[in-house]
Protein backbone atom coordinates (compact mmCIF):
# COMPACT_ATOMS: atom_id res chain seq x y z
CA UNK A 1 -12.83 -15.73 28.52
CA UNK A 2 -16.08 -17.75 27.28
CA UNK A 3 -18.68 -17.94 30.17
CA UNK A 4 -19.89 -21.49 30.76
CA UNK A 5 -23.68 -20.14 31.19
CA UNK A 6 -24.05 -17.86 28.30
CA UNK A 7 -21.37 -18.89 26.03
CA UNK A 8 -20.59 -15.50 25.41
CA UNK A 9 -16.83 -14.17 25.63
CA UNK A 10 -16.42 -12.03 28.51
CA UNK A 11 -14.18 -10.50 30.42
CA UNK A 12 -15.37 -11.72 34.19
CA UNK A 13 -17.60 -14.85 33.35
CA UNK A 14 -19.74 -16.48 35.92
CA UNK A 15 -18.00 -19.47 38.02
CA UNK A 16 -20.86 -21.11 39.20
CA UNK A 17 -24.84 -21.05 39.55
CA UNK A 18 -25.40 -19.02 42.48
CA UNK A 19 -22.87 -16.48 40.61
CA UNK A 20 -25.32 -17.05 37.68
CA UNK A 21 -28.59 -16.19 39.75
CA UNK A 22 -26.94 -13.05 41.59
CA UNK A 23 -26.26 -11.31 38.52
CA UNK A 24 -29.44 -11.79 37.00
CA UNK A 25 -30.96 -10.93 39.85
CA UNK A 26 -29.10 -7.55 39.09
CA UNK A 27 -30.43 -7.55 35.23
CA UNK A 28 -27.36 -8.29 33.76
CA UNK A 29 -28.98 -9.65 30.58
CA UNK A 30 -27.08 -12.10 29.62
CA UNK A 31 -27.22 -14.03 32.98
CA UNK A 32 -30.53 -13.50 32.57
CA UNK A 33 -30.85 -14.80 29.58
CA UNK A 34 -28.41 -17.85 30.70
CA UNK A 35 -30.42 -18.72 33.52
CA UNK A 36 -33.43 -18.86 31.39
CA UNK A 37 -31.93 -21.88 29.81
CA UNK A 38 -30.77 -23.34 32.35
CA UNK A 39 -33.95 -23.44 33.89
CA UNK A 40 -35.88 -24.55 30.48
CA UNK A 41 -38.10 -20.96 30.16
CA UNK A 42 -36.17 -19.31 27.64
CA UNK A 43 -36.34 -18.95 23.99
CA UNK A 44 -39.71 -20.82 23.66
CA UNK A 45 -38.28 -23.86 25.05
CA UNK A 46 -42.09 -24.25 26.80
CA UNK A 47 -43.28 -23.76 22.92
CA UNK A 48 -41.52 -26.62 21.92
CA UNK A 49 -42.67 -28.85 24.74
CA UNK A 50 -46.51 -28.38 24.03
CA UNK A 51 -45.47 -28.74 19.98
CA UNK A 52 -43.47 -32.44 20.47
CA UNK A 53 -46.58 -33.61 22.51
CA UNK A 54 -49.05 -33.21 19.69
């Protein structure tokens, strides 16, 4: 089943935020790598910020 945070198929996906947070609070990497998105701090997405206001 695709998770809705990560977009990765997995076998017990995520159902909502708080779901999201509790599991990367546990270092499962790809919540925490989902919630990074979500909250705009992963994968440079600060980077790109700085670059468009140039």
């Amino acid at each position: 089943m695709k998770c809705q945070f990560c977009q990765q198929d997995v076998t017990d996906p995520c159902h909502n935020k708080q779901e999201l947070q509790q599991r990367a609070a546990s270092h499962v990497e790809r919540c925490e790598h989902a919630l990074q998105d979500q909250q705009g701090t992963g994968s440079g997405a600060h980077r790109r910020d700085i670059q468009s206001g140039d």
